[in-house]
Structure formats: C-alpha cells, structure tokens
N, C-alpha and C. Protein backbone atom coordinates (compact mmCIF):
# COMPACT_ATOMS: atom_id res chain seq x y z
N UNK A 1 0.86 -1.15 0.00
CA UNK A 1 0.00 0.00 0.00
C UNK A 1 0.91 1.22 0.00
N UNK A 2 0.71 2.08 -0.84
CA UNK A 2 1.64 3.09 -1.18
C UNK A 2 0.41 4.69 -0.74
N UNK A 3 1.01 5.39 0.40
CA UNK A 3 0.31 6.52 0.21
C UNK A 3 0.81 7.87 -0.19
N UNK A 4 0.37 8.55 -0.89
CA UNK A 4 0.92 9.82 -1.29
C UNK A 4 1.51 10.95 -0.46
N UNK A 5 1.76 11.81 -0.90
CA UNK A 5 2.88 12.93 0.05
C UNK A 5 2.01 13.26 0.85
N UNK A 6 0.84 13.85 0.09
CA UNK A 6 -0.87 14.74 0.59
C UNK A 6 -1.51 13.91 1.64
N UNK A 7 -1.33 12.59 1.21
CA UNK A 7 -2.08 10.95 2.18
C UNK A 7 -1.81 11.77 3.57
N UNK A 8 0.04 10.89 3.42
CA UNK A 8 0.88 11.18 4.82
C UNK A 8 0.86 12.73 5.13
N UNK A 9 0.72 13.97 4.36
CA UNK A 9 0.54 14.97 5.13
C UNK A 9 -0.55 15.05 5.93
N UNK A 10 -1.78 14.92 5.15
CA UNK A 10 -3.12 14.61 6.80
C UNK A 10 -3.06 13.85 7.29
N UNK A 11 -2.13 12.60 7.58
CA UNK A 11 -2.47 11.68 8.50
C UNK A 11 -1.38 11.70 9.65
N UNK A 12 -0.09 12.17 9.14
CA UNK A 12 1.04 11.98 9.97
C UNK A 12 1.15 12.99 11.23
N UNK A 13 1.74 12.28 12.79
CA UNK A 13 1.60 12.29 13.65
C UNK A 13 2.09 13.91 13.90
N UNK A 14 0.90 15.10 14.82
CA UNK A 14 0.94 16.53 14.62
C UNK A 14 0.90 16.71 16.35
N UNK A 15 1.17 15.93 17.37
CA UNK A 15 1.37 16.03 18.35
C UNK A 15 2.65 14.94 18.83
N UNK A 16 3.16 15.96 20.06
CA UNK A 16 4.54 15.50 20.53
C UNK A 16 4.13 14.66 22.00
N UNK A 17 4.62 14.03 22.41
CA UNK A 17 4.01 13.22 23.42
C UNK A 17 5.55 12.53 24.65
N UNK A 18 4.63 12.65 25.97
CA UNK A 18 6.28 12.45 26.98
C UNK A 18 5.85 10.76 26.59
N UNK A 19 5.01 10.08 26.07
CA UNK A 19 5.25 8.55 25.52
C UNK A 19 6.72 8.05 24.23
N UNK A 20 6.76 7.32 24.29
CA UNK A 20 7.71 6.52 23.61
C UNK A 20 7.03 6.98 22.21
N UNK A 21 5.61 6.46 21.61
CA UNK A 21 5.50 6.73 20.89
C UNK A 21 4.46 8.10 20.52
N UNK A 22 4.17 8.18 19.23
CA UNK A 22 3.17 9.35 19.30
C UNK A 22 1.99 8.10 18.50
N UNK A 23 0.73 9.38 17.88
CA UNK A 23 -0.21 8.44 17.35
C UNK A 23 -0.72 9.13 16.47
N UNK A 24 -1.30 8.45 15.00
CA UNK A 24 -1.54 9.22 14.17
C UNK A 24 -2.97 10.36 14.67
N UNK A 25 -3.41 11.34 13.68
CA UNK A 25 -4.75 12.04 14.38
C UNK A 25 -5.71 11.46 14.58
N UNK A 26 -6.72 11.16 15.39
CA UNK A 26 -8.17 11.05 15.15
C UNK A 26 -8.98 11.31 14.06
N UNK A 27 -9.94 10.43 13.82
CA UNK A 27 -10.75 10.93 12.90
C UNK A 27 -9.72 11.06 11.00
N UNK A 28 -8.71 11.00 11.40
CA UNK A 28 -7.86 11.48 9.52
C UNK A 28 -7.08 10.65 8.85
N UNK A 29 -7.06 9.31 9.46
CA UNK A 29 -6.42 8.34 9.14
C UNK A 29 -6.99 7.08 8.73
N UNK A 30 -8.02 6.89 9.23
CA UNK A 30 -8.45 5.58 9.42
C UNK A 30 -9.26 5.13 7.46
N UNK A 31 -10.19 6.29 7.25
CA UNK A 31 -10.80 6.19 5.75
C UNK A 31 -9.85 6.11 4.69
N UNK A 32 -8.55 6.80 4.57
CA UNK A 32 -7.56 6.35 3.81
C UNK A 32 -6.61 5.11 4.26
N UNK A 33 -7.17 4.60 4.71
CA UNK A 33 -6.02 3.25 5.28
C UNK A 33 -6.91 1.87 4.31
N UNK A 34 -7.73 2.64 5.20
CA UNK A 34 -9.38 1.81 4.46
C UNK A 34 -9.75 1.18 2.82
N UNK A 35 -9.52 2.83 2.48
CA UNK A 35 -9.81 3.08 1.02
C UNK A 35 -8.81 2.14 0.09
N UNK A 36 -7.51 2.50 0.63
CA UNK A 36 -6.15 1.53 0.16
C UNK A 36 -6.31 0.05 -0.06
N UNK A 37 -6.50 -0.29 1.47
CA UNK A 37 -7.01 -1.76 1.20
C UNK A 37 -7.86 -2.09 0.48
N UNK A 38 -8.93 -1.29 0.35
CA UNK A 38 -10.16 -1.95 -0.58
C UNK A 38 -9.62 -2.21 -2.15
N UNK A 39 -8.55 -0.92 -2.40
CA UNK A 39 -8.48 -0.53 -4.15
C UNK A 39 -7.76 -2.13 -3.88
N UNK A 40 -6.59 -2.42 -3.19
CA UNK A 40 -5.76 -3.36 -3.36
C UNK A 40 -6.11 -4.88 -3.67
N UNK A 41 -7.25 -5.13 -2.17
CA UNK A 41 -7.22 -6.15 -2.33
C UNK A 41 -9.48 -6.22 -2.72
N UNK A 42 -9.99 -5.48 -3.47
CA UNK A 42 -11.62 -5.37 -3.01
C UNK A 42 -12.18 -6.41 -2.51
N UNK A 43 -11.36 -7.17 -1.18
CA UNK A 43 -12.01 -7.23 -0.21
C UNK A 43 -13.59 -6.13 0.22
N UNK A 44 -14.60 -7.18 1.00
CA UNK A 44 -15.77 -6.25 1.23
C UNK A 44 -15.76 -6.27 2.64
N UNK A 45 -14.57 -6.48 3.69
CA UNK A 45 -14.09 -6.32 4.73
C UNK A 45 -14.67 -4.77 5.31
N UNK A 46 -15.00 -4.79 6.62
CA UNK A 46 -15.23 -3.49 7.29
C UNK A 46 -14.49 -3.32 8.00
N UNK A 47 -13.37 -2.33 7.95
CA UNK A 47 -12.22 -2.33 9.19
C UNK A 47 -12.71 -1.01 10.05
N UNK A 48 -12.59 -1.61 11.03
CA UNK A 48 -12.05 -0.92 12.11
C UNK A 48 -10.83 -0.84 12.69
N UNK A 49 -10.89 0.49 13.07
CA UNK A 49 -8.84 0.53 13.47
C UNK A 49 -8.78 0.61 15.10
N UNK A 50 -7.82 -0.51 15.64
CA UNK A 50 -8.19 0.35 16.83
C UNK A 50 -6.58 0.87 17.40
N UNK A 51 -5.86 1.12 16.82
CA UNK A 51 -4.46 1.60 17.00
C UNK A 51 -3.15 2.02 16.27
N UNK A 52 -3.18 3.18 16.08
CA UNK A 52 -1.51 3.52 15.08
C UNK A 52 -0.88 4.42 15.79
N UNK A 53 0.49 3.52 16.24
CA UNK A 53 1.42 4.10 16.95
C UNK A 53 2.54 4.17 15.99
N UNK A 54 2.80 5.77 15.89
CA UNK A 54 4.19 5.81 15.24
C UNK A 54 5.57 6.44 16.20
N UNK A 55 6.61 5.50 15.82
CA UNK A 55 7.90 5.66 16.79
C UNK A 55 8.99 6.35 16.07
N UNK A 56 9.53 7.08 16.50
CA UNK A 56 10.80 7.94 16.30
C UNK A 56 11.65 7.11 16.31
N UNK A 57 12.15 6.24 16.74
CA UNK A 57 12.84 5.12 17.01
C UNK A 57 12.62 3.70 16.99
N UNK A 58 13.75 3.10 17.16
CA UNK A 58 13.32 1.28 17.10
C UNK A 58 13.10 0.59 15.64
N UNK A 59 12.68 -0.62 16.13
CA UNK A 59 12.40 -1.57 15.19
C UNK A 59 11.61 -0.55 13.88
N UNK A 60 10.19 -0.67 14.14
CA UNK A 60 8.98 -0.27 13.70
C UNK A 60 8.80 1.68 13.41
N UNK A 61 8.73 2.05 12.38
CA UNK A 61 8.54 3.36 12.32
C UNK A 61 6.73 3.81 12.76
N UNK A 62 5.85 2.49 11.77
CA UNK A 62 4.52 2.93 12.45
C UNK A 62 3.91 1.26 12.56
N UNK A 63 3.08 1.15 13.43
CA UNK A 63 2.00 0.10 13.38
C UNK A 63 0.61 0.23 13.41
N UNK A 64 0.01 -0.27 12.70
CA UNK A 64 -2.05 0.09 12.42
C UNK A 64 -2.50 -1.53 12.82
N UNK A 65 -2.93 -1.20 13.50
CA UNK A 65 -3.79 -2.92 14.10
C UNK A 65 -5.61 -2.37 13.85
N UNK A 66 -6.50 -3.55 13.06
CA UNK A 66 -7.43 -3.14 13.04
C UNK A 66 -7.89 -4.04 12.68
N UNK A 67 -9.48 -4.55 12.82
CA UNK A 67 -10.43 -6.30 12.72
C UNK A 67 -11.42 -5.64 11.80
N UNK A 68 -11.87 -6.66 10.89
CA UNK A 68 -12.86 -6.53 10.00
C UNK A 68 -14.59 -6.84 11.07
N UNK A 69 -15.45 -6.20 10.51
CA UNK A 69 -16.51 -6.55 11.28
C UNK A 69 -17.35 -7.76 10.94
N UNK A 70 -17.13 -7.86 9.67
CA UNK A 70 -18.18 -8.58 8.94
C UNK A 70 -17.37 -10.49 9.45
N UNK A 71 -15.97 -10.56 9.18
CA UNK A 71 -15.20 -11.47 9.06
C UNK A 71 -14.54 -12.18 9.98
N UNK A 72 -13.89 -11.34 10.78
CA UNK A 72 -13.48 -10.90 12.32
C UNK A 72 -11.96 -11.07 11.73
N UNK A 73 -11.33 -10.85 10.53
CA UNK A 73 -10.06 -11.32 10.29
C UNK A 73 -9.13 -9.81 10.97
N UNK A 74 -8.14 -10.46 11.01
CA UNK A 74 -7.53 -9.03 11.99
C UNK A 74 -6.22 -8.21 11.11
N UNK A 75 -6.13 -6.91 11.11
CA UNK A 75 -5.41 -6.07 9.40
C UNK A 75 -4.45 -5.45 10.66
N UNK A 76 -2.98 -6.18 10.09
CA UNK A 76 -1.73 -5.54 10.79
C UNK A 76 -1.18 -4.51 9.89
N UNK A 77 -1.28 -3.15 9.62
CA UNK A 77 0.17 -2.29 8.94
C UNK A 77 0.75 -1.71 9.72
N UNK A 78 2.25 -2.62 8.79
CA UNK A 78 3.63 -2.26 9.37
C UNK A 78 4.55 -1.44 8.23
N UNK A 79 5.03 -0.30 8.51
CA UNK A 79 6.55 0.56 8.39
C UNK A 79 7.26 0.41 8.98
N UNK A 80 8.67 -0.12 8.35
CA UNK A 80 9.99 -0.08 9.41
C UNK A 80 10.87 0.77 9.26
N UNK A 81 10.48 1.89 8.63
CA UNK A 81 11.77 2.68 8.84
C UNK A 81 11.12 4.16 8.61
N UNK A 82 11.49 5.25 8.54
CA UNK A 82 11.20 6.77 8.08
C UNK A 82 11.83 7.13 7.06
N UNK A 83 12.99 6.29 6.54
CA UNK A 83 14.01 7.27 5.60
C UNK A 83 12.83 7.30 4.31
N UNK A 84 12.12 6.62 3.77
CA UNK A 84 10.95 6.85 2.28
C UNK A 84 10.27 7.39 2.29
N UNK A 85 10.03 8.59 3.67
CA UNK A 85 9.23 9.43 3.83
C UNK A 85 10.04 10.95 2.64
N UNK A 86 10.99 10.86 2.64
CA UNK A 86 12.00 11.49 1.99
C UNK A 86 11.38 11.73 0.98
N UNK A 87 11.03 10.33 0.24
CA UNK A 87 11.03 10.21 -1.20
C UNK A 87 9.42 10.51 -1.83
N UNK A 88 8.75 10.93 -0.70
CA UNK A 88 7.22 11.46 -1.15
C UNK A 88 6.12 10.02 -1.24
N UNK A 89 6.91 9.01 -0.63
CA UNK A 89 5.81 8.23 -0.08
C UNK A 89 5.75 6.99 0.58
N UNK A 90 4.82 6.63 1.14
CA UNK A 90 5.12 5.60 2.26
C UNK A 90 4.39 4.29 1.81
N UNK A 91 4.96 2.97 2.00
CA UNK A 91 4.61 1.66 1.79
C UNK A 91 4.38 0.90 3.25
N UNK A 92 3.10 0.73 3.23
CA UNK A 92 2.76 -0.29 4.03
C UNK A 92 2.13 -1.94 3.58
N UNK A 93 2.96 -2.53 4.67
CA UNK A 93 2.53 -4.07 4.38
C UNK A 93 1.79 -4.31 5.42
N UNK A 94 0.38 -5.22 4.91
CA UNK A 94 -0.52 -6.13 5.68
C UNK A 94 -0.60 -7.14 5.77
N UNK A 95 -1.13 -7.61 6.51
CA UNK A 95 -1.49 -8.83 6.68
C UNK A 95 -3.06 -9.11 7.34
N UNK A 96 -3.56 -10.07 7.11
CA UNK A 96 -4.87 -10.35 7.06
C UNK A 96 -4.80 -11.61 8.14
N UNK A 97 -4.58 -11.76 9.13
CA UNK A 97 -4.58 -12.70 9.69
C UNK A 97 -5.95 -13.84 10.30
C-alpha cells in the first residue's frame, strides 16, 4: 500500500508526546487506510482501526492494528523505517490474519 505525500501529510503524527510513541490524528487516518485496502485487495471487509502508533525510534517506524466486522479477520500495517518518507511516499505491508 503506497500513500501519497498529501495521504501522509493529513495523517502523519501533529502532536509530541512524553510517551515513547506518538499516534496518528483522530478521525484522519483511518478512511484512507481503508480506502487503500479496498483498491488493493476489493475485499468487502469493514475495518475498524483500533491503534496507530508511530515511533521515532526502534524496530517499527509505524504500526495500524485493526479487525474486520463482517469477518473478524484481523489487518496488521507495518513501516519499518522513516528514511521513504524522503522520497514522497510511504509503503505499508498487511497482513490479514
């Protein structure tokens, strides 16, 4: 899943936090995460998200954990690094577990 510069400009993390990690915004992330998966895979999956923590550090640059309603299958996206933010866009891999 590849999102655009514009994607990651409304979605990427706009508060600083004394946590380890920060988290993307409320409400501005979740319909384009969504939308992605559908073009990719048109799955008729209903996701719900219930977590994206992105880290300044470590392993993992961001993680999105989120369960389909209809299916109950569970949607991991993972980024491991920040440096392709550089390059005007970001790749995330899922998994459908």
């Amino acid at each position: 899943m590849t999102l655009s510069p514009e994607e990651w400009e409304t979605i990427k993390p706009k508060n600083t936090s004394v946590r380890t990690y920060m988290t993307l915004p409320k409400g501005e992330w979740s319909h384009i995460i969504a939308e992605h998966f559908w073009e990719l895979t048109h799955l008729q999956c209903c996701l719900t998200f219930k977590l994206a923590k992105v880290y300044k550090e470590g392993k993992f640059y961001f993680l999105i954990f989120g369960r389909c309603k209809i299916c109950e299958s569970n949607f991991k996206g993972v980024y491991t690094t920040s440096r392709h933010l550089i390059q005007g866009e970001l790749v995330v891999l899922f998994a459908i577990m």
